[in-house]
C-alpha atoms as a PDB file:
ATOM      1  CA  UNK A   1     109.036  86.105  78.320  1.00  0.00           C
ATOM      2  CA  UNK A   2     112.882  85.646  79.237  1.00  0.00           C
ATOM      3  CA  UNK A   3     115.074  83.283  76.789  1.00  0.00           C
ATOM      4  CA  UNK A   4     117.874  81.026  77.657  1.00  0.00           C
ATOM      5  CA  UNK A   5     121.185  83.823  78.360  1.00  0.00           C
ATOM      6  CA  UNK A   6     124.502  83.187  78.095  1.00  0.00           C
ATOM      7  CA  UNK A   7     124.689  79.328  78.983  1.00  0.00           C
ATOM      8  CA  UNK A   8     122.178  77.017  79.034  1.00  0.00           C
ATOM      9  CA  UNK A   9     122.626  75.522  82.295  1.00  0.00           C
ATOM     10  CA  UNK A  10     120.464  73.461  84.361  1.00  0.00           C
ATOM     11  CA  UNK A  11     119.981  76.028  87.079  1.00  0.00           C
ATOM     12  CA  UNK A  12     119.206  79.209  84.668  1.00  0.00           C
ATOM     13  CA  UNK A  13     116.473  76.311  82.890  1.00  0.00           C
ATOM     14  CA  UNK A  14     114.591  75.616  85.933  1.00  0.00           C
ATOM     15  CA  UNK A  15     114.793  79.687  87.135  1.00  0.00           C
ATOM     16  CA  UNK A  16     113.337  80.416  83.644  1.00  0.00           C
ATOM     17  CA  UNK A  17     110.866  77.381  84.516  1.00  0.00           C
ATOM     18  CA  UNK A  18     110.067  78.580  87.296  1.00  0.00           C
ATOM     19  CA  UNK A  19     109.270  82.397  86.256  1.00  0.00           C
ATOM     20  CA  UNK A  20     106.808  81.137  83.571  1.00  0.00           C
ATOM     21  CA  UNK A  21     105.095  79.387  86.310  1.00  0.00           C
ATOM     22  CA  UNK A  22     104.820  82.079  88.262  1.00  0.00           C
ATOM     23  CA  UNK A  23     104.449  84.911  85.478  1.00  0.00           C
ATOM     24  CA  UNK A  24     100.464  84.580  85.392  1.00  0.00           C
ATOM     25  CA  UNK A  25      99.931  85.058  89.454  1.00  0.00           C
ATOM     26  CA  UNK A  26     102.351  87.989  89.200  1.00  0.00           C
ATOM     27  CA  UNK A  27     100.643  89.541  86.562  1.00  0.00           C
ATOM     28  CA  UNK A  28      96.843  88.923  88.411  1.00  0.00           C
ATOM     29  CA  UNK A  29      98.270  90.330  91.652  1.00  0.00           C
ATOM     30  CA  UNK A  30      99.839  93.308  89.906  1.00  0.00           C
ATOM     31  CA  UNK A  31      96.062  93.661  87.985  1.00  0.00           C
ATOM     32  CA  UNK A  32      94.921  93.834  91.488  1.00  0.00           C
ATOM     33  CA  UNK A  33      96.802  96.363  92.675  1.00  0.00           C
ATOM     34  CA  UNK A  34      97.215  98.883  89.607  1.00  0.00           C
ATOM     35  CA  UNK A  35      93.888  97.819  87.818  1.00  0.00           C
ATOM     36  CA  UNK A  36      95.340  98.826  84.768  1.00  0.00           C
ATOM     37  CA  UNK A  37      96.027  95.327  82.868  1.00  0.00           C
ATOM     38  CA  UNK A  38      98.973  97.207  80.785  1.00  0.00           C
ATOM     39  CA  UNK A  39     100.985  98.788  83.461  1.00  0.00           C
ATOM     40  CA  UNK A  40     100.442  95.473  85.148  1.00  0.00           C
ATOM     41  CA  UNK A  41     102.155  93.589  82.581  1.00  0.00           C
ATOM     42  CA  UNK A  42     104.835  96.197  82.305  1.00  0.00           C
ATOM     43  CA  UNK A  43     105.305  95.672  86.138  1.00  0.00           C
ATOM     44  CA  UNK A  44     105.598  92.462  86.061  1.00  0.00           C
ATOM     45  CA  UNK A  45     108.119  92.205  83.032  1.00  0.00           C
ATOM     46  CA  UNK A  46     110.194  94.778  84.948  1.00  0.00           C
ATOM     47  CA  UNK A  47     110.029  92.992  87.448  1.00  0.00           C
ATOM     48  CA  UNK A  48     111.200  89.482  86.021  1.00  0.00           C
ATOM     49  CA  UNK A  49     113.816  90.990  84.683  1.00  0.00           C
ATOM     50  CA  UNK A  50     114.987  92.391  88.275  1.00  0.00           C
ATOM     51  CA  UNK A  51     114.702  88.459  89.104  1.00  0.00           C
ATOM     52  CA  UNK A  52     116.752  87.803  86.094  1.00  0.00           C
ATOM     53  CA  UNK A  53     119.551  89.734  87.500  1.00  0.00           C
ATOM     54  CA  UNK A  54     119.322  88.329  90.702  1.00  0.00           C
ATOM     55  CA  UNK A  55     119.222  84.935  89.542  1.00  0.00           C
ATOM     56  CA  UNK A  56     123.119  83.603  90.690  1.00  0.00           C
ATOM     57  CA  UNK A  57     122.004  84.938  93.526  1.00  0.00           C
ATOM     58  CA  UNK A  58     121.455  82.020  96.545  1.00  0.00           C
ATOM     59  CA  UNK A  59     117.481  82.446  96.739  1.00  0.00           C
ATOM     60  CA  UNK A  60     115.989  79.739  98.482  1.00  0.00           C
ATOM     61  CA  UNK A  61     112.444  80.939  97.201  1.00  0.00           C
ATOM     62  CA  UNK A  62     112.310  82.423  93.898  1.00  0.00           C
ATOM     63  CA  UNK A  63     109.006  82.121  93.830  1.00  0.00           C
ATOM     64  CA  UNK A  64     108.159  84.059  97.048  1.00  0.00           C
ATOM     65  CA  UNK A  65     110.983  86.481  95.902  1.00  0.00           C
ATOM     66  CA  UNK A  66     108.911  87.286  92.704  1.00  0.00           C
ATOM     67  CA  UNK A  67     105.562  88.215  94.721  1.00  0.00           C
ATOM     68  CA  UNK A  68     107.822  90.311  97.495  1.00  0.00           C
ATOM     69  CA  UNK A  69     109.477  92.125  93.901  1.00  0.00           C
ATOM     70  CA  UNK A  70     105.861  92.821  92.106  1.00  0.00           C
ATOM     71  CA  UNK A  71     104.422  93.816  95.574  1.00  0.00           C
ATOM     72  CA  UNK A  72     106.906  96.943  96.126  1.00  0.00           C
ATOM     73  CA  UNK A  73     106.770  98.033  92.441  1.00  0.00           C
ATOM     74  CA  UNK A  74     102.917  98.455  92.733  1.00  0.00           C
ATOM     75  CA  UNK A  75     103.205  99.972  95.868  1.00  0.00           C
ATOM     76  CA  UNK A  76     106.067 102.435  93.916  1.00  0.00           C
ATOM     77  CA  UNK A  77     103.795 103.306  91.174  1.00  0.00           C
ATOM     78  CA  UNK A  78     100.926 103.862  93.053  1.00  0.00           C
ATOM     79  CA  UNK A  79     102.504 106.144  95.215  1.00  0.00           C
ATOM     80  CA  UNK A  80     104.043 107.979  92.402  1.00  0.00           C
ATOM     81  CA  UNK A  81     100.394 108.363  91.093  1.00  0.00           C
ATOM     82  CA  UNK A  82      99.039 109.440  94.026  1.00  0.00           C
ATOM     83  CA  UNK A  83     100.412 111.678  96.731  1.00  0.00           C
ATOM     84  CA  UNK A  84      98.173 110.906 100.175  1.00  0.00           C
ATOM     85  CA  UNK A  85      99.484 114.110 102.587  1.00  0.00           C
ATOM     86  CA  UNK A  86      99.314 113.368 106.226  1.00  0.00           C
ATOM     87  CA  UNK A  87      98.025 115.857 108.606  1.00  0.00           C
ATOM     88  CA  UNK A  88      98.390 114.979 112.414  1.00  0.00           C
ATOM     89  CA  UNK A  89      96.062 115.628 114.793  1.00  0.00           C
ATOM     90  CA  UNK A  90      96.269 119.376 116.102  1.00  0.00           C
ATOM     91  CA  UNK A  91      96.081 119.049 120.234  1.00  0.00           C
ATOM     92  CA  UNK A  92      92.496 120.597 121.807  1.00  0.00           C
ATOM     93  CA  UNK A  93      90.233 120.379 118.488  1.00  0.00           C
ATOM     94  CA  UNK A  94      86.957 121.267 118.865  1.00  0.00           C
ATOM     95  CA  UNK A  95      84.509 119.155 117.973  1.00  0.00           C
ATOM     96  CA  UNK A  96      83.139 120.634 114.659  1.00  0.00           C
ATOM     97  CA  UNK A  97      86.881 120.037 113.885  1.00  0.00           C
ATOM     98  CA  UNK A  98      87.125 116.385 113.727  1.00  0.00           C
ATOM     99  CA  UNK A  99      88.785 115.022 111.062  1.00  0.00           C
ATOM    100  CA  UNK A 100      86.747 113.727 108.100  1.00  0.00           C
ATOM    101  CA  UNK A 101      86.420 110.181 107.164  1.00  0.00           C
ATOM    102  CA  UNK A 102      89.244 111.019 104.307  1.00  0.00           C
ATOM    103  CA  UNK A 103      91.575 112.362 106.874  1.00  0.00           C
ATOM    104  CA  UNK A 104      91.185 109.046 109.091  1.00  0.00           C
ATOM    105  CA  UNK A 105      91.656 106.822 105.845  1.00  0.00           C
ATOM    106  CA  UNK A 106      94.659 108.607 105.362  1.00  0.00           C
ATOM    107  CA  UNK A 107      95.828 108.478 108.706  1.00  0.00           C
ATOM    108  CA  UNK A 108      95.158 104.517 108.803  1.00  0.00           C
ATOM    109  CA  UNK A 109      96.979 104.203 105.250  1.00  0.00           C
ATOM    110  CA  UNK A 110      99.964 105.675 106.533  1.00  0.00           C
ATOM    111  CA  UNK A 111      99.841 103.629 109.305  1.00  0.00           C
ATOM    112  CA  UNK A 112      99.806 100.628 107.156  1.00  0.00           C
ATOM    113  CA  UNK A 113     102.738 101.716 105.391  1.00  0.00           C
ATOM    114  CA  UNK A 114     104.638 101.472 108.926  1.00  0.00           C
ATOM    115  CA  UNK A 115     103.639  97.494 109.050  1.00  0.00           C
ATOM    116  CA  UNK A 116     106.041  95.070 108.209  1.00  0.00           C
ATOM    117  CA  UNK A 117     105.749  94.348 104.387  1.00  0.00           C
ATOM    118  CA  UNK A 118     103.861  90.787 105.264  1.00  0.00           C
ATOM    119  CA  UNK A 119     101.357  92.052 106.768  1.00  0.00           C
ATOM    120  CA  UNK A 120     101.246  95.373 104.700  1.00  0.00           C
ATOM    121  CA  UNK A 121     100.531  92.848 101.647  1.00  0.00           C
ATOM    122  CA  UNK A 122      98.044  90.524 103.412  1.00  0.00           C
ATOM    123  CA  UNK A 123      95.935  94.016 104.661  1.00  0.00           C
ATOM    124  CA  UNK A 124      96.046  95.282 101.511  1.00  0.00           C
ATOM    125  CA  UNK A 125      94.722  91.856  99.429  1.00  0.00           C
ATOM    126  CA  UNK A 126      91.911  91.286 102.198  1.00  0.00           C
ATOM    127  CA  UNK A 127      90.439  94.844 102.794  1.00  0.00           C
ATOM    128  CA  UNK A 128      91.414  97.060  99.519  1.00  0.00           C
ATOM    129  CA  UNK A 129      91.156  94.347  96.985  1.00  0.00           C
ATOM    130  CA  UNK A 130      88.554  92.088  99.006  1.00  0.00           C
ATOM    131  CA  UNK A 131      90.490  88.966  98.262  1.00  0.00           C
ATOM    132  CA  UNK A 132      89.218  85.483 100.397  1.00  0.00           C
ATOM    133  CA  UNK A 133      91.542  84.233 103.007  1.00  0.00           C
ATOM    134  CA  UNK A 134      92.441  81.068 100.915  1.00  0.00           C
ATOM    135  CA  UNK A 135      93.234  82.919  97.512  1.00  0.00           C
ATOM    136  CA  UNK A 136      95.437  85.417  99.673  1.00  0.00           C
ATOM    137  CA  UNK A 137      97.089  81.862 101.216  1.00  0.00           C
ATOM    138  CA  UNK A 138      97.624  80.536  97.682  1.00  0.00           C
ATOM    139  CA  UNK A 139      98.902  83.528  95.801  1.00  0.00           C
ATOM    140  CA  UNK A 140     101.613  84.729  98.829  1.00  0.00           C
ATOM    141  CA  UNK A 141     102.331  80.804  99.231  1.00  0.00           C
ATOM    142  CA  UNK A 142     101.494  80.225 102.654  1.00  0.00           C
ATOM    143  CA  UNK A 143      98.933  78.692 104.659  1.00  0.00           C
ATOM    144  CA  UNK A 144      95.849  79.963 105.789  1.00  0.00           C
ATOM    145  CA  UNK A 145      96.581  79.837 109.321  1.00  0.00           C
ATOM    146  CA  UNK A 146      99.505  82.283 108.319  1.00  0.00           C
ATOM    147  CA  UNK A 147      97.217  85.153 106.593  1.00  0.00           C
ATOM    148  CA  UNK A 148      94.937  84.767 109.774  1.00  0.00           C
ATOM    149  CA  UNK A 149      97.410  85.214 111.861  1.00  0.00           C
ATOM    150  CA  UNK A 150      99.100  87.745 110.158  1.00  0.00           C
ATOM    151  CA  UNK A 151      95.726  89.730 109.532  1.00  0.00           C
ATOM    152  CA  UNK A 152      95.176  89.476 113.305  1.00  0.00           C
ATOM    153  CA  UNK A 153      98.667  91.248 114.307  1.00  0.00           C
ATOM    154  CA  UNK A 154      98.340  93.352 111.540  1.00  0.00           C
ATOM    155  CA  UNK A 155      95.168  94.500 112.877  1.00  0.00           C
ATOM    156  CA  UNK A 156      95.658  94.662 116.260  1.00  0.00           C
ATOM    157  CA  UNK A 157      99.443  96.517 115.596  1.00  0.00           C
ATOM    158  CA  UNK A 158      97.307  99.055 113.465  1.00  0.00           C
ATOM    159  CA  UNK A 159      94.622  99.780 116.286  1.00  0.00           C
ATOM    160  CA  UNK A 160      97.484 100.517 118.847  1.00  0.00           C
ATOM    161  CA  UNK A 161      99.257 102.533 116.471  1.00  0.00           C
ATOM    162  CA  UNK A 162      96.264 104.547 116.120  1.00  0.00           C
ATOM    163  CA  UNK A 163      94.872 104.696 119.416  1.00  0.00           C
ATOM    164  CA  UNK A 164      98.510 105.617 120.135  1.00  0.00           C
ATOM    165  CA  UNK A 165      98.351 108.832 117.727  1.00  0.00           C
ATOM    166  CA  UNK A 166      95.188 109.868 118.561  1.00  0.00           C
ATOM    167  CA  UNK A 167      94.684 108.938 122.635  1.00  0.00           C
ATOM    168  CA  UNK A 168      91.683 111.700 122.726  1.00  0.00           C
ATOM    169  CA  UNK A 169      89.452 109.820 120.288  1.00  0.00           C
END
């Protein structure tokens, strides 16, 4: 884990504090999402030390910061593993043509990459990873309400988006 830098000064203490605190939901979340329990600690270490540098930085949640940092470098290395290409609809398909249940998972994954990162995260915990409502709540730090809410939107963004796209289906 990080040791005291330069000065040992009440702020950098309770930042380092806080990080060790935090370390073991990182590293669970980052499990989640790479299921690989070595480039999730990797991750997360990168990723503390991205906090580290950020750390006379005016952050009014560190905590929430940390999640937001492990969140996008999963989402980095799993797109680096995996390319997903999308292919739009072609107008006047037939109907032997329609697109196969890969090619609408696609489309719908791209679509959640246009979501705002929130709700991006919350989708992702609660269909991909089949996390509960209150461990979603708990590990992003807000309240249940919040992931219901967000999950609703999210949902409801992702259907008009969609429908949007593909107004013949």
């Amino acid at each position: 884990m990080l040791k005291k830098a330069e000065t040992g000064s009440v702020e950098k203490d309770a930042f380092i504090r806080m990080l060790e605190q935090v370390r073991p939901r990182l590293l669970l979340m980052a499990q989640y999402w790479l299921e690989d329990q070595r480039e999730a600690e990797d991750l997360v270490q990168d990723a503390l030390l991205r906090l580290w540098d950020m750390r006379d930085e005016a952050i009014r949640r560190p905590d929430s910061l940390a999640y937001v940092v492990v969140r996008n470098l999963c989402i980095d290395r799993l797109r680096k593993r995996t390319r997903v290409e999308y292919r739009p609809y072609m107008d006047g398909f037939r109907a032997d043509q329609l697109p196969s249940k890969d090619d609408r998972i696609s489309r719908v994954m791209s679509l959640v990459n246009q979501l705002p990162i929130m709700q991006q995260t919350i989708m992702r915990m609660r269909h991909m990873q089949e996390m509960e409502i209150p461990a979603i709540a708990e590990l992003l730090g807000i309240s249940e309400v919040a992931v219901r809410m967000s999950l609703s939107r999210a949902r409801k963004r992702l259907m008009d988006m969609y429908n949007k796209q593909n107004p013949q289906l």
